[in-house]
Protein backbone atom coordinates (compact mmCIF):
# COMPACT_ATOMS: atom_id res chain seq x y z
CA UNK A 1 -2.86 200.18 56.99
CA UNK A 2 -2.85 203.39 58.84
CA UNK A 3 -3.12 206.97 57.49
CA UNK A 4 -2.19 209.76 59.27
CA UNK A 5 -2.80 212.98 59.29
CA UNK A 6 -1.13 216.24 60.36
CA UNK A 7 -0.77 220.37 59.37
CA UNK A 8 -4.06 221.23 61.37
CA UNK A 9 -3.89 224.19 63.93
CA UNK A 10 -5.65 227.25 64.92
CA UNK A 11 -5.58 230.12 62.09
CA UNK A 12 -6.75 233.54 61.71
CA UNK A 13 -9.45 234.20 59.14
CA UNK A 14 -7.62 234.88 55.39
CA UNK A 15 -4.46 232.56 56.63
CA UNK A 16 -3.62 229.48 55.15
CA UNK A 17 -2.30 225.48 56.07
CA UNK A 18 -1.46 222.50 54.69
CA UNK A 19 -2.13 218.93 55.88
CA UNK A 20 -0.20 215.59 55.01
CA UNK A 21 -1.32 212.31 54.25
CA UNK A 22 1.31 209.30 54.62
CA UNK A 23 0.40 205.44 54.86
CA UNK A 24 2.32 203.53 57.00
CA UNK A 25 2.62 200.94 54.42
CA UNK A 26 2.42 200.68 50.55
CA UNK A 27 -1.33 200.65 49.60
CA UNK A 28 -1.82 198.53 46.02
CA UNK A 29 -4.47 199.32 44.04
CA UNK A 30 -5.23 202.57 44.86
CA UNK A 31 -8.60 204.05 43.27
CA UNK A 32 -8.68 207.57 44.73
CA UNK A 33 -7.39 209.47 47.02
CA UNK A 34 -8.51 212.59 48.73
CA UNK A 35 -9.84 214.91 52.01
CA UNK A 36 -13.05 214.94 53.59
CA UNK A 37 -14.07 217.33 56.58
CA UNK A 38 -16.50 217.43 59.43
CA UNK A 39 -17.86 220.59 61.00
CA UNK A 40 -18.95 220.25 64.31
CA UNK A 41 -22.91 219.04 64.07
CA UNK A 42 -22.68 217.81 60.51
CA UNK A 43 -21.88 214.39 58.35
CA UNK A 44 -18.10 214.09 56.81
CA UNK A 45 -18.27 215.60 53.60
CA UNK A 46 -15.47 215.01 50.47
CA UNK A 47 -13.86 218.33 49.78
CA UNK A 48 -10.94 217.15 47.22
CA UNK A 49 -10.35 213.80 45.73
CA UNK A 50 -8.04 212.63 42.53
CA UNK A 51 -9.66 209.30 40.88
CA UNK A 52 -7.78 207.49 39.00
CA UNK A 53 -6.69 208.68 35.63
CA UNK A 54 -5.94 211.96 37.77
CA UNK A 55 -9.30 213.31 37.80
CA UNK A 56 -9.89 216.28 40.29
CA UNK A 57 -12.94 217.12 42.59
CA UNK A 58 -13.29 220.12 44.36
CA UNK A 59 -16.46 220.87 46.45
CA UNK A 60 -17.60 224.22 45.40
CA UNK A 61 -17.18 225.54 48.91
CA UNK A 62 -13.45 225.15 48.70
CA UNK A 63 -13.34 225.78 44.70
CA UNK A 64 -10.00 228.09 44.30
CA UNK A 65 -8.92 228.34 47.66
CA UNK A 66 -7.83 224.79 48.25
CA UNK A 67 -4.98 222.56 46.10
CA UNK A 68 -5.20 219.02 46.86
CA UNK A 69 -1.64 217.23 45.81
CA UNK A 70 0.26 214.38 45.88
CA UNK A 71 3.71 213.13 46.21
CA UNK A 72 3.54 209.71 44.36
CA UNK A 73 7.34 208.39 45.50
CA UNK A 74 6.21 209.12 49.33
CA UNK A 75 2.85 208.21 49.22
CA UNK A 76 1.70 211.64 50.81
CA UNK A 77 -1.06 213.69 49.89
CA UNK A 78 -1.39 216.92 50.84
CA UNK A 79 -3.89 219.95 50.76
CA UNK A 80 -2.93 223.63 50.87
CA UNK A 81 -6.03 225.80 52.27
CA UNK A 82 -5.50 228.87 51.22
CA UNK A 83 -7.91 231.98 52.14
CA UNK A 84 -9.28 230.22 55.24
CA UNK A 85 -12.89 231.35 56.76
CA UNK A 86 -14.40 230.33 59.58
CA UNK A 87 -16.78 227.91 58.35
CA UNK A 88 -13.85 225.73 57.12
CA UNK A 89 -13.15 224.90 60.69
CA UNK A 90 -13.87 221.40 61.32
CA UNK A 91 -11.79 218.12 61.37
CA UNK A 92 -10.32 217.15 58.42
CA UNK A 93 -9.53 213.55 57.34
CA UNK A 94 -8.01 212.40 53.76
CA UNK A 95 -9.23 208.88 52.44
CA UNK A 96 -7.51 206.00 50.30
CA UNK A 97 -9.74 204.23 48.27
CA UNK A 98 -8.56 200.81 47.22
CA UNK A 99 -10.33 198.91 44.46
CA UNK A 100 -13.04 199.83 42.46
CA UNK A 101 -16.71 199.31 42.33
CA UNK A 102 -18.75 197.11 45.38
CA UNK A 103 -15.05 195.41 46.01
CA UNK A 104 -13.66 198.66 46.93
CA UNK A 105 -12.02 199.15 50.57
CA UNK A 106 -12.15 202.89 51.82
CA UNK A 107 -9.01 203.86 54.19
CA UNK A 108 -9.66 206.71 56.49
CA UNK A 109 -7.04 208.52 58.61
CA UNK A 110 -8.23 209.25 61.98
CA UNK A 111 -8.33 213.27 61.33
CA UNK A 112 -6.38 216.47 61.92
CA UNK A 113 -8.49 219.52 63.69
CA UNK A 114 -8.22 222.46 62.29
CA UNK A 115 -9.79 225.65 63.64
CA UNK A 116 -9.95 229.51 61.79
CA UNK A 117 -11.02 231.86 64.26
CA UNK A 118 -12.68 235.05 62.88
């Protein structure tokens, strides 16, 4: 299963993008789904996720500028960053989790870069 990611770029500070998600194949089972980011000296951290039952999570650092989404007949999810500042540059990767619990199987896309210049 692959995931990939696109929508990153270079943006002014205030602008806004929006990354895709699409698996190359049909993922049963699916958990949650949702982004994660990496700024450049840090650990990944989760920035949106839906969990099953369509539960949202927003990290308070994105709270009301960003809209995680998903487009259930595609299998694309999507995130629309909205207000953009410079410390939301980083890379930004979304995440499949299949299964639940210790059995669970995390999918990771290999990332999308995106960079707000101030």
């Amino acid at each position: 299963v692959q995931l990939v990611e696109s929508g990153g770029g270079v943006v002014q500070t205030g602008g806004s993008l929006r990354l895709s998600c699409r698996a190359s194949e049909n993922i049963p089972d699916v958990s949650a789904m949702g982004w994660g980011r990496q700024a450049p000296g840090t650990q990944r951290e989760l920035i949106a996720s839906f969990t099953r039952g369509s539960r949202l999570f927003y990290a308070d650092s994105v709270k009301g500028r960003f809209i995680i989404t998903r487009d259930n007949a595609r299998e694309t999810l999507f995130l629309q960053m909205n207000d953009l500042k410079p410390e939301d540059t980083g890379v930004y990767y979304c995440k499949w989790r299949q299964g639940v619990g210790d059995s669970g199987v995390d999918h990771w896309g290999r990332g999308t870069q995106v960079t707000v210049s101030s």
